[in-house]
Protein backbone atom coordinates (compact mmCIF):
# COMPACT_ATOMS: atom_id res chain seq x y z
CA UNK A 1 -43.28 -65.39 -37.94
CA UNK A 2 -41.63 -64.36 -41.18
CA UNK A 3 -40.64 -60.98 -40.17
CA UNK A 4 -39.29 -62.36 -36.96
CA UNK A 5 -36.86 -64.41 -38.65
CA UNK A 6 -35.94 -61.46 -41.15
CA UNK A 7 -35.56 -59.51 -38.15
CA UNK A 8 -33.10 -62.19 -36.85
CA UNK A 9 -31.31 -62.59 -40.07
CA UNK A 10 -30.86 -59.32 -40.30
CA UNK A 11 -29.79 -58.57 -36.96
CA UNK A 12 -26.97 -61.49 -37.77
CA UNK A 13 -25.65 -59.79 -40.82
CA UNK A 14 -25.29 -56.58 -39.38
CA UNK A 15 -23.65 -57.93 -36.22
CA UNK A 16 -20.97 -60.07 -38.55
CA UNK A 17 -20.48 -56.47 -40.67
CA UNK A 18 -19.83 -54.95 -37.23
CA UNK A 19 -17.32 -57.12 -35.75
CA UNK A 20 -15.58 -57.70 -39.16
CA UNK A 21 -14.90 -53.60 -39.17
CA UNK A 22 -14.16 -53.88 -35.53
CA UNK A 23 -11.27 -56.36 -36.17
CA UNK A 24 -10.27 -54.77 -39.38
CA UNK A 25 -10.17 -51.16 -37.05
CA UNK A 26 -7.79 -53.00 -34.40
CA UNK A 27 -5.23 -54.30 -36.51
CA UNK A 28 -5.39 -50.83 -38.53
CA UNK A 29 -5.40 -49.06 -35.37
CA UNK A 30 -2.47 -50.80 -33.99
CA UNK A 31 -0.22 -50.91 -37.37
CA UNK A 32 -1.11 -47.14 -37.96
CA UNK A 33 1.43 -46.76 -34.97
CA UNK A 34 3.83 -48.96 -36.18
CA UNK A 35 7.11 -47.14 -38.64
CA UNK A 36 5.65 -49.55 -41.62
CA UNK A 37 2.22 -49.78 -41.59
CA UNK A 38 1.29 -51.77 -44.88
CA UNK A 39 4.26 -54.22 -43.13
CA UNK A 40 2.71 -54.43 -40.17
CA UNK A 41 -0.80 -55.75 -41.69
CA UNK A 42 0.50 -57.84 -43.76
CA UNK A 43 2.82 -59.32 -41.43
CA UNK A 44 -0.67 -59.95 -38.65
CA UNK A 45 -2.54 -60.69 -41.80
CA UNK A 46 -0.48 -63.44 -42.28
CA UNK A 47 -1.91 -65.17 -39.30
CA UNK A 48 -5.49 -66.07 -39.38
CA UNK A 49 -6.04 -65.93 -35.73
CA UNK A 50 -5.38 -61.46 -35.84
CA UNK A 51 -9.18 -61.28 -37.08
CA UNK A 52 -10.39 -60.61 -33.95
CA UNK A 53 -11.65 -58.22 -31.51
CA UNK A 54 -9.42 -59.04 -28.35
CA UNK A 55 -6.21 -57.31 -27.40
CA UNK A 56 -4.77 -60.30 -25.42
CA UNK A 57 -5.58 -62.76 -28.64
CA UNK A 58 -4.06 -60.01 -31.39
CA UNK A 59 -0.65 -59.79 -28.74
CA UNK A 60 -0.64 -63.29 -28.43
CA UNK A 61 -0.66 -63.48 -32.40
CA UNK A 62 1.79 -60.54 -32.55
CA UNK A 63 4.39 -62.07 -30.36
CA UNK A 64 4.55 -65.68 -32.52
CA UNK A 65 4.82 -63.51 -35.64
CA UNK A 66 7.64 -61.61 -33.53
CA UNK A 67 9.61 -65.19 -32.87
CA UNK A 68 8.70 -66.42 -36.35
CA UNK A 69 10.61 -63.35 -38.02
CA UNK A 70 13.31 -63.07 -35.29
CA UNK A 71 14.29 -66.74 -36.02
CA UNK A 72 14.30 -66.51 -39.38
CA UNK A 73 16.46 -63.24 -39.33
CA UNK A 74 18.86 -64.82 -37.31
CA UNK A 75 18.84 -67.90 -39.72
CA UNK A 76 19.33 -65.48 -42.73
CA UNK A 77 21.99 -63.94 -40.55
CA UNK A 78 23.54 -67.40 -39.85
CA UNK A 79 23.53 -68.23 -43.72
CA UNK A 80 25.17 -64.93 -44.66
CA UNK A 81 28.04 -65.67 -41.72
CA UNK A 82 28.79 -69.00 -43.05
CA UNK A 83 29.04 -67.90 -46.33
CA UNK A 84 31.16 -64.85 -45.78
CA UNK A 85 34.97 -64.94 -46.73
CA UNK A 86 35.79 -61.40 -45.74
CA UNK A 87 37.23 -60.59 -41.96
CA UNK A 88 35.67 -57.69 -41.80
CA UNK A 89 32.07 -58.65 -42.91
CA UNK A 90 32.47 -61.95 -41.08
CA UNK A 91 32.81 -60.09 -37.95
CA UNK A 92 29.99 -57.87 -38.10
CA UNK A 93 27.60 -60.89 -38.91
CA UNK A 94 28.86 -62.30 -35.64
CA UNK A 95 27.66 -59.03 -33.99
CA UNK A 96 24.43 -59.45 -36.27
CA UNK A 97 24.00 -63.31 -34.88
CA UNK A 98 24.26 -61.87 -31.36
CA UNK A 99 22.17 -59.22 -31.74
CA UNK A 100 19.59 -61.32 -33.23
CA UNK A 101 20.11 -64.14 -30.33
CA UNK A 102 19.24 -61.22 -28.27
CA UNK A 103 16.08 -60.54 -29.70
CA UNK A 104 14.94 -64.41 -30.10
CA UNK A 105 15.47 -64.55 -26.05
CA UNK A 106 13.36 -61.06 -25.12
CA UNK A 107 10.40 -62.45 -27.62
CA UNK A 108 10.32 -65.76 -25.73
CA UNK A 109 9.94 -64.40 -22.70
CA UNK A 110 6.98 -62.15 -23.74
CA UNK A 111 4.14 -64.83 -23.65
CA UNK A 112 5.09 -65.17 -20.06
CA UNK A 113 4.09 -61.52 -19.75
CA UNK A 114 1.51 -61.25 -21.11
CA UNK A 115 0.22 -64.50 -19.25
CA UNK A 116 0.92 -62.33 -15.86
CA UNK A 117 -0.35 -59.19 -17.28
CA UNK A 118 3.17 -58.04 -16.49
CA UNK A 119 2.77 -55.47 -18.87
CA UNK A 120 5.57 -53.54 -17.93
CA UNK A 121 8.43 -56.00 -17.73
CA UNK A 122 6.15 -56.93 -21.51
CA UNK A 123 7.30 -53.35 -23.21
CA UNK A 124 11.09 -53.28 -21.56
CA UNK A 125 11.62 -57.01 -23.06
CA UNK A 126 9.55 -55.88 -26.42
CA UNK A 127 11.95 -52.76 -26.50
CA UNK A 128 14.76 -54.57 -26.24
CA UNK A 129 13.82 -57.11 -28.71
CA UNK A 130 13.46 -54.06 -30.99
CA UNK A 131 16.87 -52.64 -30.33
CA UNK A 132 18.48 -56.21 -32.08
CA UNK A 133 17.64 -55.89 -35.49
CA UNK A 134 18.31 -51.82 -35.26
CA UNK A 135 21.99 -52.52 -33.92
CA UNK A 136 22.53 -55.32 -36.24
CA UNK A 137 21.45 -52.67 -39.07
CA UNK A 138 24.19 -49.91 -37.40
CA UNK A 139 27.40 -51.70 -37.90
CA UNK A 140 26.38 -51.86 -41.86
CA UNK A 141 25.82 -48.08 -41.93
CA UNK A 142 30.12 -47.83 -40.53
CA UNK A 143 30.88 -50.23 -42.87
CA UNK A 144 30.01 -51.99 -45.71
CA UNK A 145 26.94 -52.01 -47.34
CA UNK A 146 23.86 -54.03 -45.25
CA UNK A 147 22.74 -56.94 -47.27
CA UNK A 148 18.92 -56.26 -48.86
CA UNK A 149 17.37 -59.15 -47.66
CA UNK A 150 19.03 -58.87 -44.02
CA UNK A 151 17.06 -55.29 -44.39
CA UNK A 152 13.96 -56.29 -45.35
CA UNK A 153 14.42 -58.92 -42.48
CA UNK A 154 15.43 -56.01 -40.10
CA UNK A 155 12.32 -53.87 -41.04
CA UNK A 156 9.34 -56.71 -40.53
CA UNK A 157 11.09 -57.61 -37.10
CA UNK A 158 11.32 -54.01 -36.39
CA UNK A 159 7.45 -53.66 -37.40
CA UNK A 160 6.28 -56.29 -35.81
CA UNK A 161 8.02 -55.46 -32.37
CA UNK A 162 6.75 -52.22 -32.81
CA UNK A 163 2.37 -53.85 -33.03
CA UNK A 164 3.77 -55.83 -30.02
CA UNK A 165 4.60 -52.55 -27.95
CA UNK A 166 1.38 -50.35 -29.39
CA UNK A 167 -0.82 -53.56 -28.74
CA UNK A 168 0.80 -53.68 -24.94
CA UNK A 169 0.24 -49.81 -24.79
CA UNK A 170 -3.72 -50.31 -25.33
CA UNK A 171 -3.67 -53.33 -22.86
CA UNK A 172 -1.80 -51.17 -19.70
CA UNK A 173 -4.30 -48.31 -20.72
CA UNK A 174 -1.53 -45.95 -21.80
């Protein structure tokens, strides 16, 4: 009787070991093909719900954390509009705010594709959520110099988009 229960005890810790390295794998997996890796797990880390074991469950989580850092880049990009006084700069943060807008409506549309398992129409909109931030970025490099913070916001949507696409690439079994 009391090596049956060991047995069972033991069989419980090694199965909670097993899928807490399976989980931890995924996420590494996924952020390892991501441009910022340590930016990408910290970024899913920041969500409870990405320790798990299910593709659909860590693209569901990967697509709010998407929205959640597209909004607030095109807040931050809102902010820096308002408070420019120069033409020139004010104009590209109007590009920025569109670009951004861009990438807030491709993101909402993902959980509806992923819902489908339309994981095609998933990566174009994911891509093109992607290409926001990196335009945004591009009329900085012409000009003047790109904010840090509007970077740093630029980068962790960037990341992110990128887990959404790798996570959709393991789910259409490319």
């Amino acid at each position: 009787m009391a090596f049956s229960h060991n047995l069972r005890l033991l069989f419980a810790v090694v199965l909670a070991i097993s899928v807490a390295n399976v989980t931890a794998d995924l996420v590494d997996d996924i952020c390892a093909k991501t441009p910022q890796p340590a930016t990408c797990k910290q970024l899913l880390g920041s969500d409870p719900r990405s320790k798990t074991s299910d593709l659909v469950a860590l693209e569901t989580v990967a697509i709010d954390v998407a929205s959640r850092q597209a909004k607030s880049g095109q807040s931050l990009v809102s902010s820096l509009h308002s408070g420019a006084t120069d033409p020139k700069l004010k104009e590209i943060y109007s590009s920025c705010l569109e670009n951004y807008g861009d990438s807030v409506d491709s993101i909402g549309q993902l959980p509806g594709f992923l819902r489908s398992k339309d994981y095609g129409s998933l990566g174009s909109y994911a891509s093109a959520a992607l290409d926001g931030p990196a335009t945004c970025d591009d009329n900085f490099s012409r000009s003047s110099p790109e904010p840090s913070q509007l970077k740093d916001a630029s980068v962790k949507l960037r990341t992110i988009c990128s887990a959404v696409l790798a996570i959709n690439n393991k789910l259409s079994g490319q």
